[in-house]
Protein backbone atom coordinates (compact mmCIF):
# COMPACT_ATOMS: atom_id res chain seq x y z
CA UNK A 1 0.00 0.00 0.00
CA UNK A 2 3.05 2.18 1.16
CA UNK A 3 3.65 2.42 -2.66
CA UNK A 4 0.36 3.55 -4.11
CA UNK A 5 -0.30 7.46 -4.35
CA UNK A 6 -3.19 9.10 -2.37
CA UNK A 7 -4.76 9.58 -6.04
CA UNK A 8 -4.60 5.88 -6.47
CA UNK A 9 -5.32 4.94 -2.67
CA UNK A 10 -8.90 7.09 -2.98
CA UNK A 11 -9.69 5.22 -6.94
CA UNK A 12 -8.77 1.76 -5.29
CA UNK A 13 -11.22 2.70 -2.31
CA UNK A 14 -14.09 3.88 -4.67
CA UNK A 15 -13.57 1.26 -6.82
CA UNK A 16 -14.26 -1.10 -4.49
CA UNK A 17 -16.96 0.49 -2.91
CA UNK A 18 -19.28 0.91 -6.00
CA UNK A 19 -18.48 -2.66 -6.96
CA UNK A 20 -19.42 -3.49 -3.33
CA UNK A 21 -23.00 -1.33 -3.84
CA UNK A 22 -23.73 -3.16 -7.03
CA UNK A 23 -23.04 -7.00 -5.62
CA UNK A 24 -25.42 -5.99 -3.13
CA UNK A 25 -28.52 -4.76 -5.31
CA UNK A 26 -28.01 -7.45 -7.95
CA UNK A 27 -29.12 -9.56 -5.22
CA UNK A 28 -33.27 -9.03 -5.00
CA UNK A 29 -33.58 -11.53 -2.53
CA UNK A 30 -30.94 -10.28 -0.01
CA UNK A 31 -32.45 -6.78 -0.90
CA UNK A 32 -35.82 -7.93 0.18
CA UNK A 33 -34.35 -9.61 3.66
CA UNK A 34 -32.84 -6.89 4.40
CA UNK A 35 -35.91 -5.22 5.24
CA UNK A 36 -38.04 -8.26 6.12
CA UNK A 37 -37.43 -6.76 10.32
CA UNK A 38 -38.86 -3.53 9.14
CA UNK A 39 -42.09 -5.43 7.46
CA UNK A 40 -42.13 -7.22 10.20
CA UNK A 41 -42.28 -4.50 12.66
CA UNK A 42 -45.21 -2.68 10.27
CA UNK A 43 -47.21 -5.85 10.18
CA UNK A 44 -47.00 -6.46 13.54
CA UNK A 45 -48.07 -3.13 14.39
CA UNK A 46 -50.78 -2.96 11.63
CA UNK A 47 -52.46 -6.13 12.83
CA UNK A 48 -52.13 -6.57 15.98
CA UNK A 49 -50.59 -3.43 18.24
CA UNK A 50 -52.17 -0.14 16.85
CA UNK A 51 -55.50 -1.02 18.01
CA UNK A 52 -54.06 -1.82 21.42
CA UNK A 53 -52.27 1.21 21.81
CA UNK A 54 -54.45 3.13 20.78
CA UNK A 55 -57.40 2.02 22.08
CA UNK A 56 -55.41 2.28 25.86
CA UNK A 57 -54.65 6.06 25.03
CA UNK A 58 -58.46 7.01 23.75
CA UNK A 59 -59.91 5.42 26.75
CA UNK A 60 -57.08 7.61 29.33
CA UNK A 61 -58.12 10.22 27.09
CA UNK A 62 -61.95 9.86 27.48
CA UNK A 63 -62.86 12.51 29.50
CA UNK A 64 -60.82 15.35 27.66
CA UNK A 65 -62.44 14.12 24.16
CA UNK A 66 -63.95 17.37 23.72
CA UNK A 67 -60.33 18.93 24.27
CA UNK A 68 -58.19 17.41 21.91
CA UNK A 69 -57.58 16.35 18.36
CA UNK A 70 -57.43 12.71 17.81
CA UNK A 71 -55.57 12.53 14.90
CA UNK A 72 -52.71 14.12 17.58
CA UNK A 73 -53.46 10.67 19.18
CA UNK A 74 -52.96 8.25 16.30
CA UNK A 75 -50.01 10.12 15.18
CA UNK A 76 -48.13 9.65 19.06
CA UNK A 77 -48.71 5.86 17.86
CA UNK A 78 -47.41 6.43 14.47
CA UNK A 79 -44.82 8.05 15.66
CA UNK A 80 -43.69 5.48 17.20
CA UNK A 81 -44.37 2.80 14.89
CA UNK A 82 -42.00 4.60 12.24
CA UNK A 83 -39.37 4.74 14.98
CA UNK A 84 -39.16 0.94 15.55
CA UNK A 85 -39.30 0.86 11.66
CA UNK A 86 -35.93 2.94 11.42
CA UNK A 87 -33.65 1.92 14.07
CA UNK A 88 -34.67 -1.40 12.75
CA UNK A 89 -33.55 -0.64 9.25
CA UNK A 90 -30.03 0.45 10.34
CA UNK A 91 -29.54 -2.69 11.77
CA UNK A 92 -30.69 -5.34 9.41
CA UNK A 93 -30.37 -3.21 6.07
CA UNK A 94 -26.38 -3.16 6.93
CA UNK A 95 -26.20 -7.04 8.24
CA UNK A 96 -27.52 -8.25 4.87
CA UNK A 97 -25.28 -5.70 2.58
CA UNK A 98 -22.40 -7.20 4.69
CA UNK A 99 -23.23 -10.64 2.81
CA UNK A 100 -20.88 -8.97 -0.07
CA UNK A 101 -17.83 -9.21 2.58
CA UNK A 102 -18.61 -13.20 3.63
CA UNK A 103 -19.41 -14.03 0.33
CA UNK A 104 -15.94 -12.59 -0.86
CA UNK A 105 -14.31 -14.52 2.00
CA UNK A 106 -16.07 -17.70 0.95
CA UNK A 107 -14.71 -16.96 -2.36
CA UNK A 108 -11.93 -15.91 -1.80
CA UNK A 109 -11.33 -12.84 -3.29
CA UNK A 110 -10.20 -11.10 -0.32
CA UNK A 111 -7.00 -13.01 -0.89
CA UNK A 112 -6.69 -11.25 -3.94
CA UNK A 113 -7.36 -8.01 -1.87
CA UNK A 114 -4.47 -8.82 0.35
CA UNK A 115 -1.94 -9.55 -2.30
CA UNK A 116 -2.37 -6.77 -3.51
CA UNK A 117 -1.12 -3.20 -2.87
CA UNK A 118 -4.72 -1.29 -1.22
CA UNK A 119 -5.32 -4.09 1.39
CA UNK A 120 -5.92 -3.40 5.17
CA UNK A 121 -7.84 -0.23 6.38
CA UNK A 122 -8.72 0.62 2.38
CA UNK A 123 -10.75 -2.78 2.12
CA UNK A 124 -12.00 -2.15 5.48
CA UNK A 125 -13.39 1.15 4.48
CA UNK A 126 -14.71 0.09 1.49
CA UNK A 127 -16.58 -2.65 2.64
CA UNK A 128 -18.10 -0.23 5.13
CA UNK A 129 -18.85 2.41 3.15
CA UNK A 130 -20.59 0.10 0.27
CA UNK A 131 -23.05 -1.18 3.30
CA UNK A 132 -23.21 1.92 5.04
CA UNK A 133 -24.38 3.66 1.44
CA UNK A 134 -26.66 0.76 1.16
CA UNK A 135 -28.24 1.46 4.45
CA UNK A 136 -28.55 5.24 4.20
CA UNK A 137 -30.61 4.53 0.66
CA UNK A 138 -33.10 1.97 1.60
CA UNK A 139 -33.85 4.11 5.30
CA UNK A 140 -33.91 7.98 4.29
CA UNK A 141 -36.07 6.55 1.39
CA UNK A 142 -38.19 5.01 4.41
CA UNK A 143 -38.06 7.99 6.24
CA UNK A 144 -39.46 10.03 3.66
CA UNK A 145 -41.97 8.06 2.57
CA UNK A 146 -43.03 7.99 6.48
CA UNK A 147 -42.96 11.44 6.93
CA UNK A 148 -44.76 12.23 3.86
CA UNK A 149 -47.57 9.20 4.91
CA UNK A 150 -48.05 10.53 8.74
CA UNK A 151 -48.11 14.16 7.81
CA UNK A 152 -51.34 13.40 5.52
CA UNK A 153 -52.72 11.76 8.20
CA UNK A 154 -52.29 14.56 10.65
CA UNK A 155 -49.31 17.08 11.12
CA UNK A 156 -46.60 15.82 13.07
CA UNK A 157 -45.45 19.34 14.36
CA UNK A 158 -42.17 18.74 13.11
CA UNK A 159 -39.76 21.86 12.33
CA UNK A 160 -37.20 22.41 9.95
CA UNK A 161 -34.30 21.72 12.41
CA UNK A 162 -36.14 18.69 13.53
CA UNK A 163 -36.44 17.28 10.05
CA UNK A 164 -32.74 17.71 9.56
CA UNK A 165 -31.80 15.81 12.86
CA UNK A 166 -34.01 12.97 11.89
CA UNK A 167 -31.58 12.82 8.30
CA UNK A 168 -28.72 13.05 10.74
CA UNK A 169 -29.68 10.55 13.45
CA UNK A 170 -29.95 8.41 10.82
CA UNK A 171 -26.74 8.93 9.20
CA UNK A 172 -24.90 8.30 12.34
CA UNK A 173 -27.53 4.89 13.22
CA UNK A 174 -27.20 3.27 9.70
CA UNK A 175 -22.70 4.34 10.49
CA UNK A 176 -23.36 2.16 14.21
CA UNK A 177 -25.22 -0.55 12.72
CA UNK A 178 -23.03 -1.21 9.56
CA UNK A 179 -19.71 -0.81 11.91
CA UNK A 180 -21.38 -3.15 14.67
CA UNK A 181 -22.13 -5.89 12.25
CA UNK A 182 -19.32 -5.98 10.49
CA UNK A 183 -17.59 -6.64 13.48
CA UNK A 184 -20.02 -9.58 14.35
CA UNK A 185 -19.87 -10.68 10.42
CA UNK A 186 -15.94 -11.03 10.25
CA UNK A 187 -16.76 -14.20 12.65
CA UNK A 188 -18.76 -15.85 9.51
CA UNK A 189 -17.12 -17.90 6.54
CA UNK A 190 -20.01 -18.49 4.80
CA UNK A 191 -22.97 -16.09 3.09
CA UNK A 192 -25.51 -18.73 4.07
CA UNK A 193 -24.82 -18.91 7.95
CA UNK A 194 -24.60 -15.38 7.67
CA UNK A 195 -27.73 -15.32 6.00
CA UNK A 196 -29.59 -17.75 8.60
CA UNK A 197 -28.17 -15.34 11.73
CA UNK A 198 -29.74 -12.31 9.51
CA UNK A 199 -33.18 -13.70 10.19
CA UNK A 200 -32.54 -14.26 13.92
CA UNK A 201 -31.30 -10.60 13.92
CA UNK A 202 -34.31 -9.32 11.84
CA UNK A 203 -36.80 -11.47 14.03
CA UNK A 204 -34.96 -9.90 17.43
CA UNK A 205 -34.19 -6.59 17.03
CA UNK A 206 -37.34 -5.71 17.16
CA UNK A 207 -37.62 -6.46 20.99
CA UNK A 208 -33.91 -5.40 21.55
CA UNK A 209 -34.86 -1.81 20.67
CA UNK A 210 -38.45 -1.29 22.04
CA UNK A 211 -39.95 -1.45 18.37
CA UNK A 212 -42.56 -4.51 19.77
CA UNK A 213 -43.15 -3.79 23.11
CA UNK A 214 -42.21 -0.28 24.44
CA UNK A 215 -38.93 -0.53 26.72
CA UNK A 216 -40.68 1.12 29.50
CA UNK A 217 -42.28 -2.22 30.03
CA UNK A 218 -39.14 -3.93 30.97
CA UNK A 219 -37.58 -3.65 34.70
CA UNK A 220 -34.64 -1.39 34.97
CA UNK A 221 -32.04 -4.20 35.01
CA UNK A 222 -33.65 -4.97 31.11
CA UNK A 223 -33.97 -1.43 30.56
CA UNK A 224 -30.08 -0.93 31.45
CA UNK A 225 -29.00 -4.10 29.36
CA UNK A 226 -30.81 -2.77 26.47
CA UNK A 227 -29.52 0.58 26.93
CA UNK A 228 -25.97 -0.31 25.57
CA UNK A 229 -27.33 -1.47 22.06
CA UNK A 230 -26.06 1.93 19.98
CA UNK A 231 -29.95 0.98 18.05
CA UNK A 232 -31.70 1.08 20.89
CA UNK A 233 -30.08 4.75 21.18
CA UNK A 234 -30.94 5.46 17.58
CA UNK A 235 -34.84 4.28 18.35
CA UNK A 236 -35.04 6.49 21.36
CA UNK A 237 -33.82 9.63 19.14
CA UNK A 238 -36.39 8.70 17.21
CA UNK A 239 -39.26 8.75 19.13
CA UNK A 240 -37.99 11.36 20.94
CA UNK A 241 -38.42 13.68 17.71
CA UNK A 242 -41.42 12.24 16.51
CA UNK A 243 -43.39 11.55 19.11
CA UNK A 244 -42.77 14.62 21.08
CA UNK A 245 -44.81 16.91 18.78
CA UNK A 246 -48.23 15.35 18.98
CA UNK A 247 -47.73 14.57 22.87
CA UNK A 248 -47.37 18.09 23.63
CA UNK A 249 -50.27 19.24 21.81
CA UNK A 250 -52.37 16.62 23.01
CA UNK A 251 -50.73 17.69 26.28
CA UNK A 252 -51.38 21.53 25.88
CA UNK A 253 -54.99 20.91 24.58
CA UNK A 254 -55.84 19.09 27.79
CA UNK A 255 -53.94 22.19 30.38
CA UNK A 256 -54.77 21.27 33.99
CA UNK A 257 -56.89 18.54 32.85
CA UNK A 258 -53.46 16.05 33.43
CA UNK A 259 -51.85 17.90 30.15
CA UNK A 260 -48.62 17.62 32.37
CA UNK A 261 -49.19 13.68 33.87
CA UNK A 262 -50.22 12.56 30.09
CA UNK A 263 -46.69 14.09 28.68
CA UNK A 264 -44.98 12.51 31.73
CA UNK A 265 -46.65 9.61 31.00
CA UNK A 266 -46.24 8.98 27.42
CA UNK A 267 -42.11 9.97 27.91
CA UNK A 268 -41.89 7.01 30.37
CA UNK A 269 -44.24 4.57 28.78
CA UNK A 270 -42.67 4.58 25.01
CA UNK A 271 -39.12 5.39 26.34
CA UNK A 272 -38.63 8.79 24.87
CA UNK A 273 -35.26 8.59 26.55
CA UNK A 274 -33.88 5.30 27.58
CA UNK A 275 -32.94 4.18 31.68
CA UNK A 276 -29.50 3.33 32.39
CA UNK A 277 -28.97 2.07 35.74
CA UNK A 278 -30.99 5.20 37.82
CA UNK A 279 -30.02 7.72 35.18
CA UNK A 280 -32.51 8.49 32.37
CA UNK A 281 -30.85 9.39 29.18
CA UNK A 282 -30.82 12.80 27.21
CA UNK A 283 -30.98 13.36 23.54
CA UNK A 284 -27.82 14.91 23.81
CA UNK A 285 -26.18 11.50 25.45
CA UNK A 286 -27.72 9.02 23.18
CA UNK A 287 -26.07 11.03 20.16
CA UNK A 288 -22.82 11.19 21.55
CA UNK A 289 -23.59 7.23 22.86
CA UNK A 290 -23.68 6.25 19.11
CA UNK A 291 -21.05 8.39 18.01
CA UNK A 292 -18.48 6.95 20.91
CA UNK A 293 -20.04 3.44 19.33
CA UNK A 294 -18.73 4.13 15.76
CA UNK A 295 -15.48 5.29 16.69
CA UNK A 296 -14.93 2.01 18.48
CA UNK A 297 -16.56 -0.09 15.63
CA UNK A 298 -13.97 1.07 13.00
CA UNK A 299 -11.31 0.86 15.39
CA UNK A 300 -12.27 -2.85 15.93
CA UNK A 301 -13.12 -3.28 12.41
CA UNK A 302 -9.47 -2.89 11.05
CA UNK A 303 -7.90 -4.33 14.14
CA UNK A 304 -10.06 -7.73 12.94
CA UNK A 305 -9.41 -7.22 9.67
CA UNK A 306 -5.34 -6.86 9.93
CA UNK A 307 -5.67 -10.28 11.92
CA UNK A 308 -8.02 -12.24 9.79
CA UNK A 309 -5.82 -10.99 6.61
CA UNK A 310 -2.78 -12.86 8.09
CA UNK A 311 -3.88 -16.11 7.85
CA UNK A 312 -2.98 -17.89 4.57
């Protein structure tokens, strides 16, 4: 590598990065599982939890009818449906791009990588930036299409700035995710076992980051285990900044009328911010949570890589 340019460091890197993005979407079926969690979260939430949730909330709610808008109400559970929906996409979108990197170890071809001059941190990078591009398409094109679908159904009070910081929370969840399971995906020789531990992922995540049942539900010992998952960090962003705006209105409408105990209520029951040990988390901390969790991904990611490229 020492003898390559920068010039021909950076066409290496992008070279194998597109090549990387285009293994990945020739694939329809590994497209597809990559966002079977995601379905699986909607689906679950279409049949079976929406009309529990919301049912629980109109009944609390009963009394201040007269108050309040209930499409505020149905958009607090929307809100939080799209969450699980995200944090769930950085996660499993990444795990199945990363078949590209087993499959080329199955194959092979990373001993071509390592015989050659760009080997080491440049593969490492481009594998990561192939999934991580990967990611960011298939989930900001989810999070538009979500925004654009909840704010027909009712207005999300969601500002500019607010907007932006759901782009950028998931810029830095799809970076966690990716770096996190490449990490675990080094461990895996072949596509298909990676492939089979995919669907355990996409089948479990959804409980790991409060997309199924609410976190809130859990006792604080789950809550704090839970709590150092970088997605369950990225989910609680989420909801944070989508579920906020309704809640307040709906809380506002209602004034004296337990406006201030619903808020209160609805922060602690969907897990706005997260519990670790005694000390509940703040928007600010879960950012810099998943940003601490990226730096230590890469660093782990070419510390594996440098080993596993030694062997013969």
């Amino acid at each position: 590598m020492d003898g390559l340019t920068l010039s021909q460091k950076f066409n290496a890197y992008k070279g194998m990065t597109c090549r990387n993005i285009k293994v990945f979407f020739k694939d329809k079926m590994t497209v597809f599982f990559s966002i079977l969690a995601p379905l699986i979260v909607f689906l679950l939430y279409i049949l079976f939890l929406r009309d529990t949730y919301l049912s629980s909330m109109k009944s609390s709610l009963e009394s201040v009818s007269s108050l309040i808008n209930m499409k505020d109400v149905e958009n607090i559970a929307n809100g939080w449906l799209l969450s699980g929906i995200l944090a769930s996409s950085c996660v499993t979108v990444s795990l199945n791009s990363l078949t590209v990197m087993v499959d080329d170890k199955d194959r092979k071809v990373d001993y071509d990588y390592n015989s050659s001059p760009s080997n080491g941190p440049i593969v490492v990078l481009s594998y990561f930036t192939g999934a991580l591009v990967n990611t960011l398409l298939i989930t900001c094109g989810v999070l538009t299409v979500g925004l654009i679908v909840l704010s027909i159904g009712g207005s999300l009070y969601l500002t500019v700035t607010k907007v932006l910081l759901l782009y950028l929370v998931t810029i830095l969840g799809c970076a966690s995710g990716t770096l996190l399971m490449m990490v675990i995906a080094s461990f895996f020789k072949k596509a298909g076992a990676l492939g089979a531990f995919g669907g355990i992922v996409s089948a479990a995540i959804g409980f790991i980051i409060g997309a199924y049942v609410p976190l809130g539900n859990f006792s604080n010992g789950v809550q704090t285990a839970l709590s150092f998952v970088p997605g369950s960090h990225v989910a609680a962003i989420y909801r944070d900044i989508l579920m906020s705006g309704p809640t307040e209105h709906v809380a506002n409408a209602m004034g004296s009328n337990g406006g201030a105990e619903f808020l209160e209520s609805i922060r602690e029951d969907f897990s706005l911010s997260l519990t670790m040990f005694d000390y509940k988390t703040t928007q600010f901390f879960s950012f810099m949570f998943i940003v601490g969790s990226i730096i230590v991904g890469l660093i782990l990611n070419i510390v594996l890589y440098k080993k596993a490229s030694k062997r013969k």
